[in-house]
PDB file of N, CA and C in Angstrom:
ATOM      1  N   UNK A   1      29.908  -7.009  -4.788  1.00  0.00           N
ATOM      2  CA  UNK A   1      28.824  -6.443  -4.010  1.00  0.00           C
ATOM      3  C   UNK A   1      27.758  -5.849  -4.935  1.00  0.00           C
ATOM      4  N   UNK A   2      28.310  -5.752  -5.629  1.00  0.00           N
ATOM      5  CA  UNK A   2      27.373  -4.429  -6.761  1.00  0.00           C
ATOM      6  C   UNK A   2      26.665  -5.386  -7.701  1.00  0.00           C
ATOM      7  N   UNK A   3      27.186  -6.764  -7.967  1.00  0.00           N
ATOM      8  CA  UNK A   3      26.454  -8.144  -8.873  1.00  0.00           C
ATOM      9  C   UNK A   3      25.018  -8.524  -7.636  1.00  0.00           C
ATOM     10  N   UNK A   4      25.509  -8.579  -6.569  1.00  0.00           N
ATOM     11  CA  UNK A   4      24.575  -9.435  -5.392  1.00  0.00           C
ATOM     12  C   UNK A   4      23.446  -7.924  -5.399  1.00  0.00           C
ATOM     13  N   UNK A   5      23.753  -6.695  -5.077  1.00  0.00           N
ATOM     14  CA  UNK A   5      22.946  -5.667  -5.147  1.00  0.00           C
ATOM     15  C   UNK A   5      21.502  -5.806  -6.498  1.00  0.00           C
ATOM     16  N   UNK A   6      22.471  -6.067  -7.607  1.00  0.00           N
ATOM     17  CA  UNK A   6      21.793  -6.067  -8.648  1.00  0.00           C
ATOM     18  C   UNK A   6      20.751  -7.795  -8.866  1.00  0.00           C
ATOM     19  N   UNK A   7      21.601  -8.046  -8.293  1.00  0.00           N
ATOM     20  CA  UNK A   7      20.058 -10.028  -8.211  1.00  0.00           C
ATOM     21  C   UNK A   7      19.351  -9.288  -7.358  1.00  0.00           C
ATOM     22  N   UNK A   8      19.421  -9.142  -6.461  1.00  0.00           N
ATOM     23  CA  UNK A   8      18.540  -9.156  -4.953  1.00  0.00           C
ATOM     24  C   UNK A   8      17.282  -7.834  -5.798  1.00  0.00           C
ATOM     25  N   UNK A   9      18.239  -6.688  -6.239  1.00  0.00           N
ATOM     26  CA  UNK A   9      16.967  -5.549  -7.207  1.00  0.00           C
ATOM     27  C   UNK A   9      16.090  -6.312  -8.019  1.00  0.00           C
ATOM     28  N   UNK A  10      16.977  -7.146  -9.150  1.00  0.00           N
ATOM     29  CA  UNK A  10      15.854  -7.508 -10.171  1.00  0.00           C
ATOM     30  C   UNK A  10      15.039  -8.477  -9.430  1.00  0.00           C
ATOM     31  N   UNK A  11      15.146  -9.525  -8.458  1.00  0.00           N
ATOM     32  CA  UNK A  11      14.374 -11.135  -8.078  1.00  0.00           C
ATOM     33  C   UNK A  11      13.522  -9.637  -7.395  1.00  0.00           C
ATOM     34  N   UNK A  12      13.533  -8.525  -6.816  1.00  0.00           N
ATOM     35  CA  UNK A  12      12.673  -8.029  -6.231  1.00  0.00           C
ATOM     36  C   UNK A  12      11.458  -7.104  -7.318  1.00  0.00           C
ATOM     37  N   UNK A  13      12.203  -7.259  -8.334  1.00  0.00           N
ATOM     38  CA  UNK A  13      11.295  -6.530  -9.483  1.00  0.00           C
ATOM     39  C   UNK A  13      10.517  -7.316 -10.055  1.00  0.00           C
ATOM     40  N   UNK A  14      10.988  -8.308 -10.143  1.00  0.00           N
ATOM     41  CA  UNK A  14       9.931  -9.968 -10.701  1.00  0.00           C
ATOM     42  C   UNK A  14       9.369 -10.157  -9.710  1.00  0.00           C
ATOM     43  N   UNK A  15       9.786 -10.438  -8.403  1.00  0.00           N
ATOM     44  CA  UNK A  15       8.592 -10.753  -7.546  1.00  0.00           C
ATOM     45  C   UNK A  15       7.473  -9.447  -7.534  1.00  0.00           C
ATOM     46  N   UNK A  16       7.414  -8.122  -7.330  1.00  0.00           N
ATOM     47  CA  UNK A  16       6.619  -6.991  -7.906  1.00  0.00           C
ATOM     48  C   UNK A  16       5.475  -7.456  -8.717  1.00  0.00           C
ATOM     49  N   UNK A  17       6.045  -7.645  -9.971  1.00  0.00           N
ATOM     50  CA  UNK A  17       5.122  -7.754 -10.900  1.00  0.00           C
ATOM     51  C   UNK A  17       4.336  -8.804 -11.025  1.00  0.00           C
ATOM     52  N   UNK A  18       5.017  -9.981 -10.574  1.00  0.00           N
ATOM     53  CA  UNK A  18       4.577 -11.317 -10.348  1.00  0.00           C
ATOM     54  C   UNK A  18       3.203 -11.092  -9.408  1.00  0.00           C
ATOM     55  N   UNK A  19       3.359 -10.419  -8.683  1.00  0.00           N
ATOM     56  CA  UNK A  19       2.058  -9.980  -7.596  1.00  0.00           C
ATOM     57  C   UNK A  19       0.994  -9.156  -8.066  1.00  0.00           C
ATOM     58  N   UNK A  20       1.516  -8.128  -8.739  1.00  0.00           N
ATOM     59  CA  UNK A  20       0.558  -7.525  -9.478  1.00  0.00           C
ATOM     60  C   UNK A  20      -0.175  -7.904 -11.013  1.00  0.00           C
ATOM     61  N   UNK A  21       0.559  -8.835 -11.334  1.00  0.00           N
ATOM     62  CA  UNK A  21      -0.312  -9.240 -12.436  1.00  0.00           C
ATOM     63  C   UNK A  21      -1.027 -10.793 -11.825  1.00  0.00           C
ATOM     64  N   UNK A  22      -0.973 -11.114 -10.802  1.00  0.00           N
ATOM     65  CA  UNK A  22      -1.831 -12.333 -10.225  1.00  0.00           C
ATOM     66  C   UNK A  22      -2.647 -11.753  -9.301  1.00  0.00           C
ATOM     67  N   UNK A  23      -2.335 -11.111  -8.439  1.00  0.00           N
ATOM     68  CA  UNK A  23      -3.431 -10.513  -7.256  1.00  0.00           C
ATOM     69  C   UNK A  23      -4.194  -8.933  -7.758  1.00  0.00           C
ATOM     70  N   UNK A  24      -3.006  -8.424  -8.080  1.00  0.00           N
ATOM     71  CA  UNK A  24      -3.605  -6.879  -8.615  1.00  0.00           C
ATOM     72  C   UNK A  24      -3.592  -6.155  -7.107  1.00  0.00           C
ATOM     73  N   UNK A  25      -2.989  -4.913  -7.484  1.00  0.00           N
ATOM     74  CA  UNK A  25      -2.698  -3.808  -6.393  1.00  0.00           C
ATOM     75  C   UNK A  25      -4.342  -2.948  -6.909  1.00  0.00           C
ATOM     76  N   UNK A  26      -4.761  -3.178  -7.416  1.00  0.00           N
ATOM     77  CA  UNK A  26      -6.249  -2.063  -7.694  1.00  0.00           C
ATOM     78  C   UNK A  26      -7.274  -2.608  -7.183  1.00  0.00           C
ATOM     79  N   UNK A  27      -8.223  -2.296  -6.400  1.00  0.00           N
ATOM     80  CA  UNK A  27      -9.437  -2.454  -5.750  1.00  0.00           C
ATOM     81  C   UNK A  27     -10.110  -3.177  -7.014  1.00  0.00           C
ATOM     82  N   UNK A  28     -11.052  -3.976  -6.328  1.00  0.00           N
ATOM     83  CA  UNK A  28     -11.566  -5.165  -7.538  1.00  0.00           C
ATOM     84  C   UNK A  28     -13.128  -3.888  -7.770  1.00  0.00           C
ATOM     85  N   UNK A  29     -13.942  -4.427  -9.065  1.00  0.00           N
ATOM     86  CA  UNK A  29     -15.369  -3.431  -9.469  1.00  0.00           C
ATOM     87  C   UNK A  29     -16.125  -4.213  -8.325  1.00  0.00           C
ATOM     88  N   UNK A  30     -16.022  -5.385  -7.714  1.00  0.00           N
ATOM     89  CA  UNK A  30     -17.315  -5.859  -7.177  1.00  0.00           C
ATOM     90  C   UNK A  30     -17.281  -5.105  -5.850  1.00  0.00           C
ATOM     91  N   UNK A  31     -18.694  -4.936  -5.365  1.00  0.00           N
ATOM     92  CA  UNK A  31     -19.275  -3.982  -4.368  1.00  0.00           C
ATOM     93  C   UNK A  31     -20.116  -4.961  -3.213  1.00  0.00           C
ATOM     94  N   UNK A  32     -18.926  -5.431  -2.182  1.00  0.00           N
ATOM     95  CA  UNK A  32     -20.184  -6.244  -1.514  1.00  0.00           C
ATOM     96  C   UNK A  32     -21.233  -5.330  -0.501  1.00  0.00           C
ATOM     97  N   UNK A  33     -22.040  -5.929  -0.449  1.00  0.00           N
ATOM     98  CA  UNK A  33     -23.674  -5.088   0.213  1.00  0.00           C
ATOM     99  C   UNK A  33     -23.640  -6.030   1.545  1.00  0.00           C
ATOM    100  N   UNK A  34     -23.897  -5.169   2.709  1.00  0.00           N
ATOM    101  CA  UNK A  34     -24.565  -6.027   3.565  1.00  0.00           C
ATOM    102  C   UNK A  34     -25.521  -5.469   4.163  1.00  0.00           C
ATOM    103  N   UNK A  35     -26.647  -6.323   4.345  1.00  0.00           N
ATOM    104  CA  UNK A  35     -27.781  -5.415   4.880  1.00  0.00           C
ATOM    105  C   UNK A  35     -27.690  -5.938   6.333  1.00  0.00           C
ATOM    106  N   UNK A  36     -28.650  -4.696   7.245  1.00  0.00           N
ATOM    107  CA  UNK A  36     -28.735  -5.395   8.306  1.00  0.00           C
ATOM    108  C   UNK A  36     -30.316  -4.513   8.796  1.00  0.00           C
ATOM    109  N   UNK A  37     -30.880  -5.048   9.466  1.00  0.00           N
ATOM    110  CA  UNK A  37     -32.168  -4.961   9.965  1.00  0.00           C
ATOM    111  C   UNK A  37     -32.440  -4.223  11.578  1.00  0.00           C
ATOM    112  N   UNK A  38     -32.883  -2.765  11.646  1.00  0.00           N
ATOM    113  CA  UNK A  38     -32.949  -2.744  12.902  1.00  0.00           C
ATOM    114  C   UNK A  38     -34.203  -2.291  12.824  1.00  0.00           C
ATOM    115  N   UNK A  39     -34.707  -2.761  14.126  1.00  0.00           N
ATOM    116  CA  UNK A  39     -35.734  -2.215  14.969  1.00  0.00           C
ATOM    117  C   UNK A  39     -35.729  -1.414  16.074  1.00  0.00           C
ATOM    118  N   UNK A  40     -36.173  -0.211  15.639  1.00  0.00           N
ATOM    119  CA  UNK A  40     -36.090   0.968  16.962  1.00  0.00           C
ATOM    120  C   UNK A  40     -37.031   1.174  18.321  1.00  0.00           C
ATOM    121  N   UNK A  41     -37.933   0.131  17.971  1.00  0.00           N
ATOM    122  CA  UNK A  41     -38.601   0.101  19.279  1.00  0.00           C
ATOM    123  C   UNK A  41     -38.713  -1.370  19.947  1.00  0.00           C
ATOM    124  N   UNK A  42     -37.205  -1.842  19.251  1.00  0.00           N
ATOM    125  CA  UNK A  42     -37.495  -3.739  19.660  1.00  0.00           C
ATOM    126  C   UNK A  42     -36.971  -3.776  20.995  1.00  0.00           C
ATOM    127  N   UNK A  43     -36.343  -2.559  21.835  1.00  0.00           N
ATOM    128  CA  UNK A  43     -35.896  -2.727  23.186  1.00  0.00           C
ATOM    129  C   UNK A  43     -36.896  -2.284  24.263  1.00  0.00           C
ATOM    130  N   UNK A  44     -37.102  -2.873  25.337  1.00  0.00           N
ATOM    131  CA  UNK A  44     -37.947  -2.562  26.124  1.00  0.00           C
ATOM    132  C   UNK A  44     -37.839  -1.060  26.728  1.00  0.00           C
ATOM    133  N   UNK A  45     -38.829  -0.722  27.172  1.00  0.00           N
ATOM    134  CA  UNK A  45     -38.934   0.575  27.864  1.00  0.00           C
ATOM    135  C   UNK A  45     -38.238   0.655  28.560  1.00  0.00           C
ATOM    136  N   UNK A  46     -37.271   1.976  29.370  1.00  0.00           N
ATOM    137  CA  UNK A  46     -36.394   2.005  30.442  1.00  0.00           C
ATOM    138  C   UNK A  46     -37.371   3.035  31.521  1.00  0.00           C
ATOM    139  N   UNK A  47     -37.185   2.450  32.538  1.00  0.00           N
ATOM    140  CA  UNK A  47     -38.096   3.560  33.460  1.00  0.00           C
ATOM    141  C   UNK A  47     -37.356   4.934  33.572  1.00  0.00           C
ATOM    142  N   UNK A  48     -36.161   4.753  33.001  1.00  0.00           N
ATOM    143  CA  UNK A  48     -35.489   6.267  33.509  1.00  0.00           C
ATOM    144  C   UNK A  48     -36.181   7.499  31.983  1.00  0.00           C
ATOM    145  N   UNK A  49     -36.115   8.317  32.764  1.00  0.00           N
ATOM    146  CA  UNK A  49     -37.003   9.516  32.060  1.00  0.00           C
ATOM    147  C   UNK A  49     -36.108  10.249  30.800  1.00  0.00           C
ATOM    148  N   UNK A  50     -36.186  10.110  29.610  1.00  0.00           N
ATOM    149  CA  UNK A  50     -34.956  10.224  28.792  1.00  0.00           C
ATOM    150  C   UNK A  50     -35.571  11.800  27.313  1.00  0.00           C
ATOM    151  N   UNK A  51     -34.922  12.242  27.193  1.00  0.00           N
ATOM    152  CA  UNK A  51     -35.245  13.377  25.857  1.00  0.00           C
ATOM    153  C   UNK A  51     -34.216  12.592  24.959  1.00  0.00           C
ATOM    154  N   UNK A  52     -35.093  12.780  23.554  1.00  0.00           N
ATOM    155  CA  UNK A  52     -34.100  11.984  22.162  1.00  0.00           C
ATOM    156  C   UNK A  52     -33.462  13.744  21.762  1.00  0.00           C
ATOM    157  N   UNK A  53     -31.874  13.210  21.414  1.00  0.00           N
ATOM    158  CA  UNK A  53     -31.484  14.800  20.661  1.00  0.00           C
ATOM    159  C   UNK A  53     -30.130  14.627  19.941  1.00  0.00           C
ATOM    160  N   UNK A  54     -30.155  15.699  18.962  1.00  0.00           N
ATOM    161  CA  UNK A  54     -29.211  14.822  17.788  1.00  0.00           C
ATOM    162  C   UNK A  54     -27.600  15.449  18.669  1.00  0.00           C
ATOM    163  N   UNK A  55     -26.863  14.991  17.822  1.00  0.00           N
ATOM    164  CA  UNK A  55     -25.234  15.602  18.308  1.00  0.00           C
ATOM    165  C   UNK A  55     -24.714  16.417  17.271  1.00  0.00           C
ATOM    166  N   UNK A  56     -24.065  17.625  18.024  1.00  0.00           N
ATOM    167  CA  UNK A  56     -23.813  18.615  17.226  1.00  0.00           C
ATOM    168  C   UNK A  56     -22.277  18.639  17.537  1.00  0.00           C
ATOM    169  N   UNK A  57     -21.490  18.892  16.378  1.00  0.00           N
ATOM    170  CA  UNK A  57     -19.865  19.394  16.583  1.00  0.00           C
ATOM    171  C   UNK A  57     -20.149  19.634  18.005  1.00  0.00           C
ATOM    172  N   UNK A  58     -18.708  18.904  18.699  1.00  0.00           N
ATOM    173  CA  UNK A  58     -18.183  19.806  20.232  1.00  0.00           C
ATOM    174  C   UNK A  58     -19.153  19.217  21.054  1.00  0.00           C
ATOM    175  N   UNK A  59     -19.639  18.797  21.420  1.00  0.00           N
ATOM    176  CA  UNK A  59     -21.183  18.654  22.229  1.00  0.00           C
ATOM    177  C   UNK A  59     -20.400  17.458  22.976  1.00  0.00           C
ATOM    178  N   UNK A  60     -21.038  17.064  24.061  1.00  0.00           N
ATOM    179  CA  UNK A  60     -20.450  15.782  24.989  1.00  0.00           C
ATOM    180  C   UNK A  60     -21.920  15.225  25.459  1.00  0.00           C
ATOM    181  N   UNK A  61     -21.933  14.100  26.123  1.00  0.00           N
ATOM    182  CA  UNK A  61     -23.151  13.522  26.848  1.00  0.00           C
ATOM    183  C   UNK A  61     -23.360  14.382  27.499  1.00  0.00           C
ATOM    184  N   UNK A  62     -22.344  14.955  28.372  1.00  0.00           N
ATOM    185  CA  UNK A  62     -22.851  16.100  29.843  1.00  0.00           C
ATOM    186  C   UNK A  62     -23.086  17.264  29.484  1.00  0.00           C
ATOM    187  N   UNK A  63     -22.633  17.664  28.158  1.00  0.00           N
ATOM    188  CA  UNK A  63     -23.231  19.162  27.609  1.00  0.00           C
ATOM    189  C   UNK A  63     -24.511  19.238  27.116  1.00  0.00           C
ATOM    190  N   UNK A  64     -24.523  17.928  26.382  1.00  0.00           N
ATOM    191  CA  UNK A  64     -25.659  18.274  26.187  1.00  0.00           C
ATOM    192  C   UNK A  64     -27.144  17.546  27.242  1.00  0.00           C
ATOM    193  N   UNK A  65     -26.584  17.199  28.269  1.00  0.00           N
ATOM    194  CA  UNK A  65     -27.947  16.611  29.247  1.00  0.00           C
ATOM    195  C   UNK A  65     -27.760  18.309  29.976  1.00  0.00           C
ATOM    196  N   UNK A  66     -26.832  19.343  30.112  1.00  0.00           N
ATOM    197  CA  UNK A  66     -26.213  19.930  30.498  1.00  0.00           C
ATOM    198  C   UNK A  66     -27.489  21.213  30.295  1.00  0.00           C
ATOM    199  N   UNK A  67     -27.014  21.361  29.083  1.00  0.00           N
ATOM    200  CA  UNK A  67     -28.128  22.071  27.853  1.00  0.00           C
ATOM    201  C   UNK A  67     -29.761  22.084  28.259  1.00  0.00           C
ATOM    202  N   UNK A  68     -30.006  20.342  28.266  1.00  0.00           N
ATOM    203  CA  UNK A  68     -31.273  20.942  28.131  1.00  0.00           C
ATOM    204  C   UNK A  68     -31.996  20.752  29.559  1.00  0.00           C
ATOM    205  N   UNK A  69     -30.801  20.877  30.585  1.00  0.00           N
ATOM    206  CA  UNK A  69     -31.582  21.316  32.153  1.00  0.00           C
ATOM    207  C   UNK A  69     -31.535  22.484  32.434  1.00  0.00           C
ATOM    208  N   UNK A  70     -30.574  23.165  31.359  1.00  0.00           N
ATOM    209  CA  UNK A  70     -30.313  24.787  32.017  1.00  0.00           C
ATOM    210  C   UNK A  70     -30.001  24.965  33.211  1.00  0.00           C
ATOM    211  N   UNK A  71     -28.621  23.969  33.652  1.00  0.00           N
ATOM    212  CA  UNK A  71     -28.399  24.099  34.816  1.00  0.00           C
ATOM    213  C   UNK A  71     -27.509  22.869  35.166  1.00  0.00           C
ATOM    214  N   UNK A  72     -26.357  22.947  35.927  1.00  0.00           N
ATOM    215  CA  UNK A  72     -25.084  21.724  36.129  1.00  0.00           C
ATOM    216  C   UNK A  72     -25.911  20.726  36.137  1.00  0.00           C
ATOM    217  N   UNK A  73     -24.941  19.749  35.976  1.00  0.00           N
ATOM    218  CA  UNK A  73     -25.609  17.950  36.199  1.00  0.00           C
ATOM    219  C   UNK A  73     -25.775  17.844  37.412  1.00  0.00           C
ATOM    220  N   UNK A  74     -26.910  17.318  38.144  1.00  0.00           N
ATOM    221  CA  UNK A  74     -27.708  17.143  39.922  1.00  0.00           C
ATOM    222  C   UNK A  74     -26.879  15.340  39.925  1.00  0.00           C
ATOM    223  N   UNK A  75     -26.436  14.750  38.828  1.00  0.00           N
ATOM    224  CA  UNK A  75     -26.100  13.313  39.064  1.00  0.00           C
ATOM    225  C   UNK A  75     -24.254  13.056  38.672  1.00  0.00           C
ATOM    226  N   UNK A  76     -23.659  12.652  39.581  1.00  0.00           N
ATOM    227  CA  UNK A  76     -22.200  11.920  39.187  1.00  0.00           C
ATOM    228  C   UNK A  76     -22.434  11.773  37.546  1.00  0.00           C
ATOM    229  N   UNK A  77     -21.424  11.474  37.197  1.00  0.00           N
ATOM    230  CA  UNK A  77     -20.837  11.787  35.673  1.00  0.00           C
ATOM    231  C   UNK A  77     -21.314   9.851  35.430  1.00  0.00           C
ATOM    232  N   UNK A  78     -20.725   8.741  36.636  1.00  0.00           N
ATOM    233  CA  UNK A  78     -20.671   7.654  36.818  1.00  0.00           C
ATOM    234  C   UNK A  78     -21.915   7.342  36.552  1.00  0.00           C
ATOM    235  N   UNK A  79     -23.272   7.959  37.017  1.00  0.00           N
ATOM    236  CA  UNK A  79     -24.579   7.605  37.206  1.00  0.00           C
ATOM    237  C   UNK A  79     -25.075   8.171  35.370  1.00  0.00           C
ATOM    238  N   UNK A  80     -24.484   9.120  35.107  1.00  0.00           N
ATOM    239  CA  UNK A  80     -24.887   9.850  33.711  1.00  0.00           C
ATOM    240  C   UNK A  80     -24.535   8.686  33.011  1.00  0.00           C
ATOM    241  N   UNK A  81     -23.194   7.928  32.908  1.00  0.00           N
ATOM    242  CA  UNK A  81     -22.778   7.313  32.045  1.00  0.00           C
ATOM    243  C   UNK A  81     -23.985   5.850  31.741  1.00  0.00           C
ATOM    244  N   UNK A  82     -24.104   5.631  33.389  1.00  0.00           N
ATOM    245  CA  UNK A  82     -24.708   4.073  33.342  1.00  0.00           C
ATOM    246  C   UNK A  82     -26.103   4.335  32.814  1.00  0.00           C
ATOM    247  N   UNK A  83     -26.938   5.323  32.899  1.00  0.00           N
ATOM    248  CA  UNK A  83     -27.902   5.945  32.658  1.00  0.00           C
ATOM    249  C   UNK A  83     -28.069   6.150  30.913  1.00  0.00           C
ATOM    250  N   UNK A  84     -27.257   6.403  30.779  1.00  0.00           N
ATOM    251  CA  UNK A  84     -26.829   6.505  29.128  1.00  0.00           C
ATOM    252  C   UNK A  84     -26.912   5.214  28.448  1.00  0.00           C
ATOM    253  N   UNK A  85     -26.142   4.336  28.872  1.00  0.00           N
ATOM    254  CA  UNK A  85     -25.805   2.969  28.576  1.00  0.00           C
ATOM    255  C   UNK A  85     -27.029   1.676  28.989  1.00  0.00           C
ATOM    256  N   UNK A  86     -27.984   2.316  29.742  1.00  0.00           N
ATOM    257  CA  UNK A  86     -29.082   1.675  29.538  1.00  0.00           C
ATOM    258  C   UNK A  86     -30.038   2.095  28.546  1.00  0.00           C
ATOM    259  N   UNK A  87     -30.318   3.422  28.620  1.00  0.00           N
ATOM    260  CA  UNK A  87     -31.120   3.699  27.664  1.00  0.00           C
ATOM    261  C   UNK A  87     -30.554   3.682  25.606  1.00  0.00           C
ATOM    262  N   UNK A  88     -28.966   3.386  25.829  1.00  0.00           N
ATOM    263  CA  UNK A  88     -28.712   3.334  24.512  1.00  0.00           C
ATOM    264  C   UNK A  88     -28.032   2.139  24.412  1.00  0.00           C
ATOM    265  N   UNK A  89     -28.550   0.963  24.553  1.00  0.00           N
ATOM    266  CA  UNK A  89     -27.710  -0.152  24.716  1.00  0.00           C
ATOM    267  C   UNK A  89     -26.829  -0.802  23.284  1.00  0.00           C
ATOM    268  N   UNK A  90     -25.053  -1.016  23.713  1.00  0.00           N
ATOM    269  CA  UNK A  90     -24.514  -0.935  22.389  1.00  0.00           C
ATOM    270  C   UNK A  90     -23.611   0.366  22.430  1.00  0.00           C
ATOM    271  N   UNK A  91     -24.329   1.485  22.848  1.00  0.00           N
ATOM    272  CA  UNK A  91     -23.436   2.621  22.313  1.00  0.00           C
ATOM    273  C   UNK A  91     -22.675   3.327  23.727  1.00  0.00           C
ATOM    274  N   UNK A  92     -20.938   3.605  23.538  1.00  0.00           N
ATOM    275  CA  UNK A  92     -20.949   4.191  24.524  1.00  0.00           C
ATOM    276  C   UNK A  92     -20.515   5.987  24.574  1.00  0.00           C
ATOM    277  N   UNK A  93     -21.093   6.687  25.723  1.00  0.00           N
ATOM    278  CA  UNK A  93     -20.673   7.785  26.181  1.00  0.00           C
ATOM    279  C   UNK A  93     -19.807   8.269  25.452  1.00  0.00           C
ATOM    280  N   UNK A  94     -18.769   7.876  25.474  1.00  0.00           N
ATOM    281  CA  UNK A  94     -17.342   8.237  24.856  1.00  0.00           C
ATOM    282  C   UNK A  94     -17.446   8.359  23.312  1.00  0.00           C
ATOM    283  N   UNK A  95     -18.047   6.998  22.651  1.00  0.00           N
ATOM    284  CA  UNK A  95     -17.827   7.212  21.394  1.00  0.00           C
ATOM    285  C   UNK A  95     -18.948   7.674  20.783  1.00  0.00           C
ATOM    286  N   UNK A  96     -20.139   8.684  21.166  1.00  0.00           N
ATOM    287  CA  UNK A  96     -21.231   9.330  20.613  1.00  0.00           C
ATOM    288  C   UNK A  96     -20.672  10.249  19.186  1.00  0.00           C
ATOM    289  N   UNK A  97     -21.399  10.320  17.863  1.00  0.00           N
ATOM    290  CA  UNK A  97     -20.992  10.888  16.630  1.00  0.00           C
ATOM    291  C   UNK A  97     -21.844  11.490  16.410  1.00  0.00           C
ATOM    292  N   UNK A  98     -20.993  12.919  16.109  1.00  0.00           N
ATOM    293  CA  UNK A  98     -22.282  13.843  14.824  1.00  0.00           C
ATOM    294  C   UNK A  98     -22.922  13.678  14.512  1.00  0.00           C
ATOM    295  N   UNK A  99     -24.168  14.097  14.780  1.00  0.00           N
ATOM    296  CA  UNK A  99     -25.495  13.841  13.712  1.00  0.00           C
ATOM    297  C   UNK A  99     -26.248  12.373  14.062  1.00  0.00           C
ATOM    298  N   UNK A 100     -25.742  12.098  14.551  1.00  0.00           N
ATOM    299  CA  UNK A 100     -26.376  11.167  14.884  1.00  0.00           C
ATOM    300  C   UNK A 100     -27.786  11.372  16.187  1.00  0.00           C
ATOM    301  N   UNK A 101     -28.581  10.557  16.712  1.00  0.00           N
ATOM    302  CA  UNK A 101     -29.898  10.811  17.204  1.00  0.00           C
ATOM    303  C   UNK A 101     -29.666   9.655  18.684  1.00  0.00           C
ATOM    304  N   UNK A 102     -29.577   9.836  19.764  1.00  0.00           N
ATOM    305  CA  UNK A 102     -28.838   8.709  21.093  1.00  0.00           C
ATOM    306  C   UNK A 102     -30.453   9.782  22.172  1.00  0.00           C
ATOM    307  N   UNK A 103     -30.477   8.600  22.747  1.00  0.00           N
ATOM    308  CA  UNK A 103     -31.722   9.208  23.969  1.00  0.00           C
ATOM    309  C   UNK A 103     -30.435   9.234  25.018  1.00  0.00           C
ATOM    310  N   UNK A 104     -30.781  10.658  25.949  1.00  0.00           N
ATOM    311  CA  UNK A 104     -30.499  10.995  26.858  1.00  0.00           C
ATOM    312  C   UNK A 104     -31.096  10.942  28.296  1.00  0.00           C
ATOM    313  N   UNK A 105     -30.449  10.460  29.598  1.00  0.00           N
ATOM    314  CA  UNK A 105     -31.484  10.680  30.647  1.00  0.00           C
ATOM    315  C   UNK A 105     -32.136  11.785  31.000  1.00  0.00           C
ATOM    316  N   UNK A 106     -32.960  12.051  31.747  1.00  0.00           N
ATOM    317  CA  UNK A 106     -33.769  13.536  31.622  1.00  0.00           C
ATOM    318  C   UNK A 106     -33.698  13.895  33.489  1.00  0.00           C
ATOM    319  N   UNK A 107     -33.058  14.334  33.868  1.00  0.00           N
ATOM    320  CA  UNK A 107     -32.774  14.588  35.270  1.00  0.00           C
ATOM    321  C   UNK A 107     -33.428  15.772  35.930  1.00  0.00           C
ATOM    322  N   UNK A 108     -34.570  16.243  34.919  1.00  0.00           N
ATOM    323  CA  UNK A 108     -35.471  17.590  35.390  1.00  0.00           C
ATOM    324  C   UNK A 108     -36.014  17.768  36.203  1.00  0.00           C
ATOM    325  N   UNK A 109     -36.438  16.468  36.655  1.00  0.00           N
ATOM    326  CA  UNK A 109     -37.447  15.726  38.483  1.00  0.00           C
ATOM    327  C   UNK A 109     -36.884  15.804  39.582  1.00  0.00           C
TER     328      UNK A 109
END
């Protein structure tokens, strides 16, 4: 048992090295780049009435449409969302990030 222990260790120590000196376990120096091109005013106008505002730690879509009515949401959470998702097409509700800059609907009317 202790001969079969000891093949099965070493064929696993050669195969090891065998991998690392052909593939390499270390991240290669080359740096691929990809660019990509956006345009921020290449989407058409939305008729719904929207304020641009960045995201801060903790903040949600409804806190902050929340925020800047000074006063509960007048619209379903359902209507906030779809409202959102037109004016930010691509991005959703849920996955909004820090610091980042997303137009909001403006429900002040």
């Amino acid at each position: 048992m202790k001969k079969l222990f000891g093949l099965v260790l070493t064929a696993l120590i050669i195969y090891v090295i065998y991998i690392d000196l052909t593939v390499g376990t270390l991240p290669s120096d080359s740096i691929q780049t990809v660019e990509a091109k956006v345009e921020p005013n290449s989407q058409k106008k939305s008729a719904i009435p929207s304020f641009e505002a960045t995201v801060e730690p903790g903040e949600t879509v409804i806190s902050i449409v929340e925020h800047q009515l000074k006063k509960p949401l007048p619209v379903s959470i359902t209507d906030l969302v779809k409202d959102f998702k037109l004016l930010n097409p691509g991005y959703s509700p849920e996955k909004i990030q820090v610091g980042a800059t997303y137009q909001f609907p403006d429900y002040s009317n």
